[in-house]
Each structure stands twice: as C-alpha cells, then as structure tokens.
Protein backbone atom coordinates (compact mmCIF):
# COMPACT_ATOMS: atom_id res chain seq x y z
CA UNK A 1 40.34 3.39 -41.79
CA UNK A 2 37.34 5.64 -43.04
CA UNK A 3 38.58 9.22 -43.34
CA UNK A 4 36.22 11.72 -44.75
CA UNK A 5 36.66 15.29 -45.73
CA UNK A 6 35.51 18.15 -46.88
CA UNK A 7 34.90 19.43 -51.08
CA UNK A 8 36.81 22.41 -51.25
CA UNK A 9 38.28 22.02 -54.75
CA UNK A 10 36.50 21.87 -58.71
CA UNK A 11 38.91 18.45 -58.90
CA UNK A 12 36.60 17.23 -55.68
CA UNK A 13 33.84 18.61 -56.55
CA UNK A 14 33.72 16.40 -59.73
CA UNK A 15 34.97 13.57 -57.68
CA UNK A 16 31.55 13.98 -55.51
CA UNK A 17 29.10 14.45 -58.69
CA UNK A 18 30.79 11.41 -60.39
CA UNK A 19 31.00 8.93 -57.65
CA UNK A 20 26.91 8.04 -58.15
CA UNK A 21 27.85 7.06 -61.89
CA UNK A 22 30.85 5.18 -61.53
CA UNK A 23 28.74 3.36 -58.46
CA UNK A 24 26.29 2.46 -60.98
CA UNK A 25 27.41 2.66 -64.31
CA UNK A 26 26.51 -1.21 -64.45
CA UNK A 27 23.23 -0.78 -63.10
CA UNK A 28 20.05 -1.26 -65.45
CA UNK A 29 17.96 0.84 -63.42
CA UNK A 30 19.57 3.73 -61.90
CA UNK A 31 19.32 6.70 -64.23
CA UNK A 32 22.96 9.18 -63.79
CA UNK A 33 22.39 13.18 -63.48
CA UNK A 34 23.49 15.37 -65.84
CA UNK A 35 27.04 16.53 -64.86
CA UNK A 36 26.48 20.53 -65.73
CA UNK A 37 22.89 20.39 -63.75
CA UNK A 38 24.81 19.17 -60.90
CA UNK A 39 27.45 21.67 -61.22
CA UNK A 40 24.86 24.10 -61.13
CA UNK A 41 22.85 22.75 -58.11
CA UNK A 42 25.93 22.73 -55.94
CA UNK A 43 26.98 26.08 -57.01
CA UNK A 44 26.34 28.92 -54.71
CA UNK A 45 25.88 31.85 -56.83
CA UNK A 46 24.04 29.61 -59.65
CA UNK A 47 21.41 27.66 -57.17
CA UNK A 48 18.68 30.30 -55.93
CA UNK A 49 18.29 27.77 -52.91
CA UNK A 50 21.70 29.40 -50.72
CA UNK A 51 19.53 32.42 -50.54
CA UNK A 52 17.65 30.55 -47.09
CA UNK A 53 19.93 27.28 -47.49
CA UNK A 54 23.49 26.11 -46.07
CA UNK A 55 25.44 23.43 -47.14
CA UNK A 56 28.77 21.71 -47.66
CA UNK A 57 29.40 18.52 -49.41
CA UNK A 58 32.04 15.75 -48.01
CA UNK A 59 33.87 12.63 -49.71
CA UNK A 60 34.61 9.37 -47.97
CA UNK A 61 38.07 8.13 -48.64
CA UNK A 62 39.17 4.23 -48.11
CA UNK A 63 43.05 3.46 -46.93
CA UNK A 64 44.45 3.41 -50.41
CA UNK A 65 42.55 6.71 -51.12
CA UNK A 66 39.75 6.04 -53.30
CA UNK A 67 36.53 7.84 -53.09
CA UNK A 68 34.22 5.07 -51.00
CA UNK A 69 31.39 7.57 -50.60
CA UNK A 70 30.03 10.88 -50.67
CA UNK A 71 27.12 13.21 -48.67
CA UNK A 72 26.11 16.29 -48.59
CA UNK A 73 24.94 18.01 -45.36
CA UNK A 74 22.02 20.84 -45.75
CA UNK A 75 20.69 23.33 -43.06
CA UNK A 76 17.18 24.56 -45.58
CA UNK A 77 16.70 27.74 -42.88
CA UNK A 78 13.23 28.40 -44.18
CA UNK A 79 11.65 25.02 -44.30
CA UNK A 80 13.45 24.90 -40.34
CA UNK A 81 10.96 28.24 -39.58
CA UNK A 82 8.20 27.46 -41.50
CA UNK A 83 7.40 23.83 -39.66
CA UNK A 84 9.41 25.66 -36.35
CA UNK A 85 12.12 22.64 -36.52
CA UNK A 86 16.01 22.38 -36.25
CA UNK A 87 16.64 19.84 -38.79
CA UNK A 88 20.22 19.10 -40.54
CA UNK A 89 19.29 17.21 -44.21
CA UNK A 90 21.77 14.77 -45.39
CA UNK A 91 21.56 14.79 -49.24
CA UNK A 92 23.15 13.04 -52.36
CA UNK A 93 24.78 10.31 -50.05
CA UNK A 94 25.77 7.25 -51.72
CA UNK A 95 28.53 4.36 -50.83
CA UNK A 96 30.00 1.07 -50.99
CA UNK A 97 28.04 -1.43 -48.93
CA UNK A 98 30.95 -1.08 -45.71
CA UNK A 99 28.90 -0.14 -42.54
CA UNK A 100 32.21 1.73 -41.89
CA UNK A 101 31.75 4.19 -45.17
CA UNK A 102 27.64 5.04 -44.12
CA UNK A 103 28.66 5.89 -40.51
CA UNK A 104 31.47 8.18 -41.01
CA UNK A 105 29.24 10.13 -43.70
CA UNK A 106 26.49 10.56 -41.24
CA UNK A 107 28.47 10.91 -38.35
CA UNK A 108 30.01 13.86 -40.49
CA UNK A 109 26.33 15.56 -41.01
CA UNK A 110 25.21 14.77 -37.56
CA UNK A 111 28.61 17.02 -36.26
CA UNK A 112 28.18 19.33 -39.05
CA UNK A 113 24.95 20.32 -37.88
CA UNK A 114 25.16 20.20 -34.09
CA UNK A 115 28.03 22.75 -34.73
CA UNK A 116 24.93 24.50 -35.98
CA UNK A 117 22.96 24.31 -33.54
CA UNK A 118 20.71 22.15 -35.02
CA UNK A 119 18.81 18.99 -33.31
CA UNK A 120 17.64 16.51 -35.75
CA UNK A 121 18.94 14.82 -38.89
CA UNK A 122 16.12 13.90 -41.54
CA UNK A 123 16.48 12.88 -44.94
CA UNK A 124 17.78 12.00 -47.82
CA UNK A 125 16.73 15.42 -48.57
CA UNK A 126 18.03 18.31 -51.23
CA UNK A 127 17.93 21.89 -50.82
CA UNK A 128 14.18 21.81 -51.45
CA UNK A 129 11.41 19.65 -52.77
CA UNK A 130 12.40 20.09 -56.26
CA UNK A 131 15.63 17.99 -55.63
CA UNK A 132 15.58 14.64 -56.02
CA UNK A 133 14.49 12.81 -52.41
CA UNK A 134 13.59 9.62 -50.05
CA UNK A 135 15.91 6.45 -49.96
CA UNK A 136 14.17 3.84 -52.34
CA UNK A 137 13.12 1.05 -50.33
CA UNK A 138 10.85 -0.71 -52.90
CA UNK A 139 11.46 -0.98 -56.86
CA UNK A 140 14.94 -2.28 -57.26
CA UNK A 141 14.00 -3.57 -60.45
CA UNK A 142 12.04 -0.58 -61.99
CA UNK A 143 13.75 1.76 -63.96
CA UNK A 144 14.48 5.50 -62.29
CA UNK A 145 13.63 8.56 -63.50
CA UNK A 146 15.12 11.92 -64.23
CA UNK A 147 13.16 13.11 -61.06
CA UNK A 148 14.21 10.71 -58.07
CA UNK A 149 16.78 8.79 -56.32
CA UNK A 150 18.10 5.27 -57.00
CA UNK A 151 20.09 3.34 -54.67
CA UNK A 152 20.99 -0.14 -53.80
CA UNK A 153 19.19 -2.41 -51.52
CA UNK A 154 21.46 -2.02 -48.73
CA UNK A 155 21.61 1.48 -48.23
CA UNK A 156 18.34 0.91 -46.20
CA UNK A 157 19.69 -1.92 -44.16
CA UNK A 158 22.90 1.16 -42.97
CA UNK A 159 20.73 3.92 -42.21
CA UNK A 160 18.50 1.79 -40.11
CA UNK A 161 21.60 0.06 -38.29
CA UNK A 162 22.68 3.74 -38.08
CA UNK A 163 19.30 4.34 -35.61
CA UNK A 164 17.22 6.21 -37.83
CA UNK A 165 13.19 5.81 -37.98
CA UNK A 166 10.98 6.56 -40.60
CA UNK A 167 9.70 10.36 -41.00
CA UNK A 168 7.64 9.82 -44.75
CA UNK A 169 7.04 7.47 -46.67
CA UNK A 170 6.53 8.47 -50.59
CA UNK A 171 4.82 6.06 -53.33
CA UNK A 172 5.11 6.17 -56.97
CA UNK A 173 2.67 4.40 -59.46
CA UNK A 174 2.69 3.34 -63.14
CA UNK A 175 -0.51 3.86 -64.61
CA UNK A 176 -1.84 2.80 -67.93
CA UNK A 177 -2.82 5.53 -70.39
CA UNK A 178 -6.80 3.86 -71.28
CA UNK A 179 -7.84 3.42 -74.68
CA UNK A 180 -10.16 6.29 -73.95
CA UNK A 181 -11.59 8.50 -71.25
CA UNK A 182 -13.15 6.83 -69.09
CA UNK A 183 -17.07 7.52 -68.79
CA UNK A 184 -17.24 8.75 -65.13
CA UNK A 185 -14.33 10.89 -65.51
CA UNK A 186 -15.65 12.54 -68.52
CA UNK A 187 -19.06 12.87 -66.78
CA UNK A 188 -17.33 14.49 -63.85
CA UNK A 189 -15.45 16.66 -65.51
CA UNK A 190 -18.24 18.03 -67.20
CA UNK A 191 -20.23 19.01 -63.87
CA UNK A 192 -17.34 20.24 -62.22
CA UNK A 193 -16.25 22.71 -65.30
CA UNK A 194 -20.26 23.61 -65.03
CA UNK A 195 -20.51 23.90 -61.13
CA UNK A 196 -17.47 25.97 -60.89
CA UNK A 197 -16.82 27.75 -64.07
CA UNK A 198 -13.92 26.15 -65.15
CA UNK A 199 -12.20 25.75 -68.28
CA UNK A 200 -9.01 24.30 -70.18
CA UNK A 201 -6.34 26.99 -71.25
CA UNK A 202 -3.60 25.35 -73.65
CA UNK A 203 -0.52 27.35 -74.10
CA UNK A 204 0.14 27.94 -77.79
CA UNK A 205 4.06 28.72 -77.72
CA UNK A 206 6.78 30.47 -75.54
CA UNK A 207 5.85 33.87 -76.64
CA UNK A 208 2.11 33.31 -74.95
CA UNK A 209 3.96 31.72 -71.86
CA UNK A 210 5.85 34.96 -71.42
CA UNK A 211 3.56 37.44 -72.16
CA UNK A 212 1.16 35.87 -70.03
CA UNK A 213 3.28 35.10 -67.70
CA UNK A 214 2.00 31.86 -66.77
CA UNK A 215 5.38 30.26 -65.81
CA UNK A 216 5.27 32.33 -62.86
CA UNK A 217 1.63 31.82 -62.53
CA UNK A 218 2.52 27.97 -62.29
CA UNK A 219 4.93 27.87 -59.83
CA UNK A 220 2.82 30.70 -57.81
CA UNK A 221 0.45 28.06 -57.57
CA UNK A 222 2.54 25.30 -56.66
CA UNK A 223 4.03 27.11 -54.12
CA UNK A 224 0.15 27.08 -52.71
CA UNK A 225 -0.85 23.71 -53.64
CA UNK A 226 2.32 22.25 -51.61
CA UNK A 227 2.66 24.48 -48.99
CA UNK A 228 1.07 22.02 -46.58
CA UNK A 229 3.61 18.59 -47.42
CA UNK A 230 5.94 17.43 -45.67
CA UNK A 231 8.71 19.78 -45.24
CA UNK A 232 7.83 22.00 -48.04
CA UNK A 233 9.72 25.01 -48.12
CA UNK A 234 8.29 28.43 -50.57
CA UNK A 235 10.40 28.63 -53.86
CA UNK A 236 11.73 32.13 -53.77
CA UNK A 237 11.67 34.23 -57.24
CA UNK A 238 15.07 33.36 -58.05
CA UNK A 239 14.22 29.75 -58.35
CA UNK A 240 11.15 30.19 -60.14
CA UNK A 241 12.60 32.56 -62.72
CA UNK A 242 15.36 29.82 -62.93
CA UNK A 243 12.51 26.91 -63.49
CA UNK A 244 10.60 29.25 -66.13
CA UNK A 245 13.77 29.89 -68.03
CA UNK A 246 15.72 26.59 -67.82
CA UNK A 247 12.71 24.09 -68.14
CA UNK A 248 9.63 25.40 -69.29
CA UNK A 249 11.56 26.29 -73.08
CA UNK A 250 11.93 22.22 -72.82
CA UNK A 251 8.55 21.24 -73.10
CA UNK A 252 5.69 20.07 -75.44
CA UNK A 253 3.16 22.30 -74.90
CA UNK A 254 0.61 19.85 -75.62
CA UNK A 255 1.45 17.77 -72.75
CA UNK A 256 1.06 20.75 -70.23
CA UNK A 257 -2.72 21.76 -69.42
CA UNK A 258 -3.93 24.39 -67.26
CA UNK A 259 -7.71 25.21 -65.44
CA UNK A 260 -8.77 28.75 -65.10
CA UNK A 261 -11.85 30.17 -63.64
CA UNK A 262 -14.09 32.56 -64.80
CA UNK A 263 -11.71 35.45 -64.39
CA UNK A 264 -8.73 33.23 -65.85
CA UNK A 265 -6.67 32.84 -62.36
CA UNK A 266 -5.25 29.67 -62.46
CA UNK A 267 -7.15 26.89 -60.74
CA UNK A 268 -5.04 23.45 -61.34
CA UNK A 269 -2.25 22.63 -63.80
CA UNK A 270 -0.61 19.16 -65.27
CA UNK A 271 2.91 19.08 -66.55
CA UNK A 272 4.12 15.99 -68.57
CA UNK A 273 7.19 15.28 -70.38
CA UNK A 274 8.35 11.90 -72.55
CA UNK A 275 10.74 9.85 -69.94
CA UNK A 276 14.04 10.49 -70.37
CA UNK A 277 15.37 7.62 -68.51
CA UNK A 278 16.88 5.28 -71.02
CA UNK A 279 18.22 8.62 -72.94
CA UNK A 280 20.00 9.99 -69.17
CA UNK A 281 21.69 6.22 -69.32
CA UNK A 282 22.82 6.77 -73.13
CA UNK A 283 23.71 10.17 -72.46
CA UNK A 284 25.87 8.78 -69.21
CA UNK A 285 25.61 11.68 -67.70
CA UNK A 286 26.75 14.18 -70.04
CA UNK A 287 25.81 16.42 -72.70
CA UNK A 288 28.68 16.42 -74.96
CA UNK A 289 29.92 15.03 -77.39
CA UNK A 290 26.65 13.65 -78.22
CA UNK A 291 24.22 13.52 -75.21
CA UNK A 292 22.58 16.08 -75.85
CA UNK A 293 21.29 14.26 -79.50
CA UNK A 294 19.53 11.22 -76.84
CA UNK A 295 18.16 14.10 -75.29
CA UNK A 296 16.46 15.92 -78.11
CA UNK A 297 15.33 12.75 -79.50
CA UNK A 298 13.51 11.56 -76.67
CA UNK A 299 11.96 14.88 -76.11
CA UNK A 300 11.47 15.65 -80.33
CA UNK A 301 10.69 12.48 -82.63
CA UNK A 302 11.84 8.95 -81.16
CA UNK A 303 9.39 9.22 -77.60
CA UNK A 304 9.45 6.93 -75.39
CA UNK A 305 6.05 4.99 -74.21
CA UNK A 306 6.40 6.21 -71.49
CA UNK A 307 5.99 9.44 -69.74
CA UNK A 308 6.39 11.25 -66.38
CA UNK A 309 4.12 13.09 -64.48
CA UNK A 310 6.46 16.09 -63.89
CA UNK A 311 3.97 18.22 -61.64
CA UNK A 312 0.30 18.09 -61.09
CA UNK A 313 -1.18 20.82 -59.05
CA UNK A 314 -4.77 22.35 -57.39
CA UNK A 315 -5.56 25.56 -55.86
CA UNK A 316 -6.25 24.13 -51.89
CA UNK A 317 -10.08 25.43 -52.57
CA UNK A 318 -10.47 23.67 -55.22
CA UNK A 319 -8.53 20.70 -54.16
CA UNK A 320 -10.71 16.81 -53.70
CA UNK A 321 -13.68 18.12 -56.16
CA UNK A 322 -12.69 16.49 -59.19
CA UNK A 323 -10.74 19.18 -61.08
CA UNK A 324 -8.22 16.60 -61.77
CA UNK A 325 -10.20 14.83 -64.07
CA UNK A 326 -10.48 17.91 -66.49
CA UNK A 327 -6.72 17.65 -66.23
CA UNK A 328 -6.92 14.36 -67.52
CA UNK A 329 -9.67 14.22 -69.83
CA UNK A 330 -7.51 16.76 -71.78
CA UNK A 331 -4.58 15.01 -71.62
CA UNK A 332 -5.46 11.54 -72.59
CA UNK A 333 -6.13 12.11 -75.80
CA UNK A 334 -2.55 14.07 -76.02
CA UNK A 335 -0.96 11.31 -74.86
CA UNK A 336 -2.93 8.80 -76.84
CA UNK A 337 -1.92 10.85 -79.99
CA UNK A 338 1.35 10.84 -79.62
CA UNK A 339 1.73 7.23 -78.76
CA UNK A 340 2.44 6.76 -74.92
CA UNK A 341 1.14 3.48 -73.14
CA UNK A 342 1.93 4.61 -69.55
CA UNK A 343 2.73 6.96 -67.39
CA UNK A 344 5.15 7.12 -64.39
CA UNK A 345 3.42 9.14 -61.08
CA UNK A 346 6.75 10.44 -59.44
CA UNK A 347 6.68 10.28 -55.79
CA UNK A 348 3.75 10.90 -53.71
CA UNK A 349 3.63 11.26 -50.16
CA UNK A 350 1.69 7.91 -48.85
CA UNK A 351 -0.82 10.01 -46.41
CA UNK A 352 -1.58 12.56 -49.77
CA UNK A 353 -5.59 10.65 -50.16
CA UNK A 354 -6.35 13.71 -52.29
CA UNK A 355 -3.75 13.37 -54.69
CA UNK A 356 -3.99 9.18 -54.93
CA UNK A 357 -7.50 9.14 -55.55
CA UNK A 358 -7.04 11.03 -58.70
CA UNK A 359 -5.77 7.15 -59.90
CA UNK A 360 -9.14 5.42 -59.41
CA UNK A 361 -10.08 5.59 -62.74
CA UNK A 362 -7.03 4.02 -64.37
CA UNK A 363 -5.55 1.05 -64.20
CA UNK A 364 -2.25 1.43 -61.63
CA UNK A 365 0.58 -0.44 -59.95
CA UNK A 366 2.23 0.67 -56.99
CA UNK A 367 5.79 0.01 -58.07
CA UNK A 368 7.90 1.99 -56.08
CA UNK A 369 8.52 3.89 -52.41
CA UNK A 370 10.79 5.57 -50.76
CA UNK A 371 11.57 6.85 -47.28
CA UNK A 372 13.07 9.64 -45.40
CA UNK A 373 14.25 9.26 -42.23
CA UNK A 374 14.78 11.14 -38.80
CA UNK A 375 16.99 10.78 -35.64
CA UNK A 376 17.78 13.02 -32.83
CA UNK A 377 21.37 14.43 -32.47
C-alpha cells in the first residue's frame, strides 16, 4: 500500500530534493539539480515566488518505507488572475514506474487543491516560468540541460492513464553554429538596424551592468516579451533582484547581447551560457567538496561545444521584423571564437511562429518536446 505524506521536516525535505538523483543517478541523460538551489527554491522566505504562490511538497512511501515518489502541489495566485483560471500545478513529481505511486501523488494535488478551491490541475509546472517545466515526451536519448526536466518514458504513459489531456506542447532544437553569418541574415540585419535605429550594446563588466542597471532592464523586458505565453505569470522585484544578483555575476559577457534604440531603451536581448550538463552530472548534484571546480571550468577555460540559449527576448513592437538576426549576427562570431559547434534552443512553446522562425537560417533538429497537461477536478 501507497501512503503519501506531507514534507514537514529538513530530514524530508532532503529526502524530496534527492529522490530525482538517486532515480537517475544511472541515467546518461538526465542532468541532477544542484542541492543548495533546490533548498533555496523550496524555501519560503528565500524564493520571491511565495509572495503570489502556495505550495507544499509530499513524498510517496512503499510498504517497507522507502521513498517511491515525490510531488509538489502549487496554487501560482497571480498567473490564476492574470489568465482568470483556478488551476492547482503539480511540480517536481517523479516515481517508480508503479501506476499505484503516480496516482496517489496526483490524487494528493488534485485534493490539495480542491481544498482550495481550485478547479483544474495543469502541469508539470514550477512556481513560475523560470522553473524547470513540461513532461518530456520526445528525446530520451538527448542529453538534459541545466534548464528543463528529464524523466523516463513512462511517466507519460501514468499521467495519461491518470485522464489528463494535453494543455502545451513545448519544442527544443539543436542548431548548428555556421561557419559564418549567413548572407541574408547579415543583409537583414543591416536594414532593420537602418529602418529602425537600432544598435548592439555589449556590456563591458559588472560595474556597467549595475550602474546601468540593465539587469533590471532585462528582466523588465522579459516580463513584456512573455507576458502573452502560456501561463506566464509577471516576475515581481524580488525575483528579479534575486536573478540580477545570483546569475547575471555568472556570465560571459560576451555571450550576452543587447538592441537599443535611438534613445538606448532596450529593444531585444540574447543570453547564452557554455552547457553545463555533463559538469551538473560530475558535480552530482552538489557543490562541495569539489563541484563547484566542474562548474567553474565549464563556465571559465575547459567549454563545452555546446551552449544553451538561456533567454532570447523582443520588445512585442518590435517582435517578427528581424531584430533577431542582429542578435545573432553578433553572436556568431562570439561563439565561433570561443569554439562552440552548437547550440541547444531550450523549450519553446510549439504555436510560438515568431520565435521558431528565427531558426530558418541555420541548420536545426527538432530533438526534443515536452508537454503539460490539464484535467478537471
């Protein structure tokens, strides 16, 4: 018998953050979170997100008492009034492949939030879109990344037994880094920076990106540029300061390119980082004693070949004219420089036109998607 309850102690709590490793600590593809970010995300002083979000996290326990599964069960109040819904988001749910294990976990969520008045259950979903999300459904053989959600192939065959339907469907490509610009991006790029006034801004170091403030200037404009996809929910100022402070310090510079206008308001920016897959796996989830020396190396002077496409974002006015391309013809030569052969996308909402035809020019393989789902309580 299936008998799940409730994290209510630090001793669970690292129960439910380690169950995803020890589930695939044999697997080549799945790439494990770091423990102290995950202490940190489920925290609710630390994560900015409990401001407009409720949650509590559960652990599945088998007749002998090990830990079979976990889930975590989110009510994201803002993302409910902004798209005037009543959705309860099941999150971080993983188990062994016993049809027994899936349906008390989501059986758990589905009471959790009809005690909360809510009427659907969507997901997997975190807090907000900058938590990992979607079940993966294709790409069982394609390595992770940092960003996104690996799972085994059955988890899709439970939640579908369990009645839910597809809500969104996200795709992820790899795409070759070219041996050069291509000619009709470069040409484009040209007449759009002429048509509109645009140009390329390049951050120097941290001391420019805090005097100028363009952290906040980023995530202002994400907070635009997504406003309209699926389930989006506004980052609050907590969670951008927290973004500025924790991940922009992380960065190569050179891999992050910005568009201003005439007047220098930020028009479109592209954020890139070296993959840190393979050093996540050697790190296994930790930072000490030495995973924090994988880390530094894949971010510092052993790279990768290839990157991720952290965040890539227009100004809705300025979005499907072919600003992306002076994105691009900036950052190909970055990435040619410092030896990258291709680039992972990160997921992309399948019905997002605007944002897929920014691939036509290279050479791309849909590799991966993944799905949320929805079913009435």
């Amino acid at each position: 018998m299936i008998k799940v309850k409730k994290v209510t102690t630090k001793k669970e709590l690292k129960a439910f953050i380690r169950f995803n490793y020890e589930l695939y600590r044999e697997n080549p593809y799945s790439v494990p979170d770091l423990y102290d970010d995950m202490l940190g995300t489920f925290d609710r002083q630390k994560n900015p997100a409990f401001e407009f979000c409720e949650a509590d996290y559960f652990l599945a326990y088998d007749d002998k008492g090990e830990v079979v599964g976990r889930v975590a069960a989110i009510i994201n109040h803002r993302s409910n009034e902004t798209w005037e819904t009543k959705n309860v988001r099941f999150g971080w749910i993983d188990f062994v492949d016993d049809e027994a294990v899936s349906r008390a976990l989501l059986d758990t969520v589905a009471a959790w939030g009809k005690e909360r008045g809510m009427t659907d259950m969507q997901g997997p979903l975190g807090f907000t879109d900058m938590d990992a999300e979607g079940l993966l459904i294709e790409g069982f053989d394609q390595l992770s990344t940092m960003a996104t959600i690996y799972n085994f192939p059955y988890y899709q065959k439970h939640i579908e037994q369990y009645g839910m339907e597809k809500d969104a469907d996200w795709v992820e490509f790899k795409i070759n880094i070219p041996d050069a610009i291509p000619d009709k991006m470069k040409r484009i790029a040209d007449l759009i920076s002429r048509k509109y006034g645009l140009h390329i801004k390049k951050l120097k170091d941290m001391k420019e990106v805090k005097e100028g403030r363009y952290g906040q200037k980023i995530f202002d404009l994400i907070n635009e540029a997504y406003a309209p996809l699926y389930g989006y929910s506004r980052m609050n100022q907590r969670q951008i300061d927290q973004y500025v402070d924790t991940y922009l310090p992380v960065l190569d510079l050179r891999m992050v390119t910005l568009v201003e206008d005439e007047e220098n308001n930020l028009v479109a920016v592209g954020v890139s980082m070296p993959s840190m897959s393979k050093a996540l796996q050697k790190a296994k989830g930790k930072m000490l004693p030495f995973g924090w020396w994988h880390l530094l190396k894949a971010l510092k002077w052993n790279r990768p070949k290839t990157l991720d496409l952290m965040l890539v974002g227009v100004k809705p006015e300025y979005q499907s004219k072919g600003v992306n391309s002076l994105l691009f013809t900036d950052l190909i030569p970055v990435y040619q420089s410092l030896g990258f052969k291709d680039a992972e996308s990160n997921p992309e909402l399948e019905t997002n036109n605007k944002v897929q035809a920014q691939w036509e020019y290279f050479d791309t393989t849909q590799h991966k998607r993944r799905r949320a789902y929805k079913k009435k309580l």
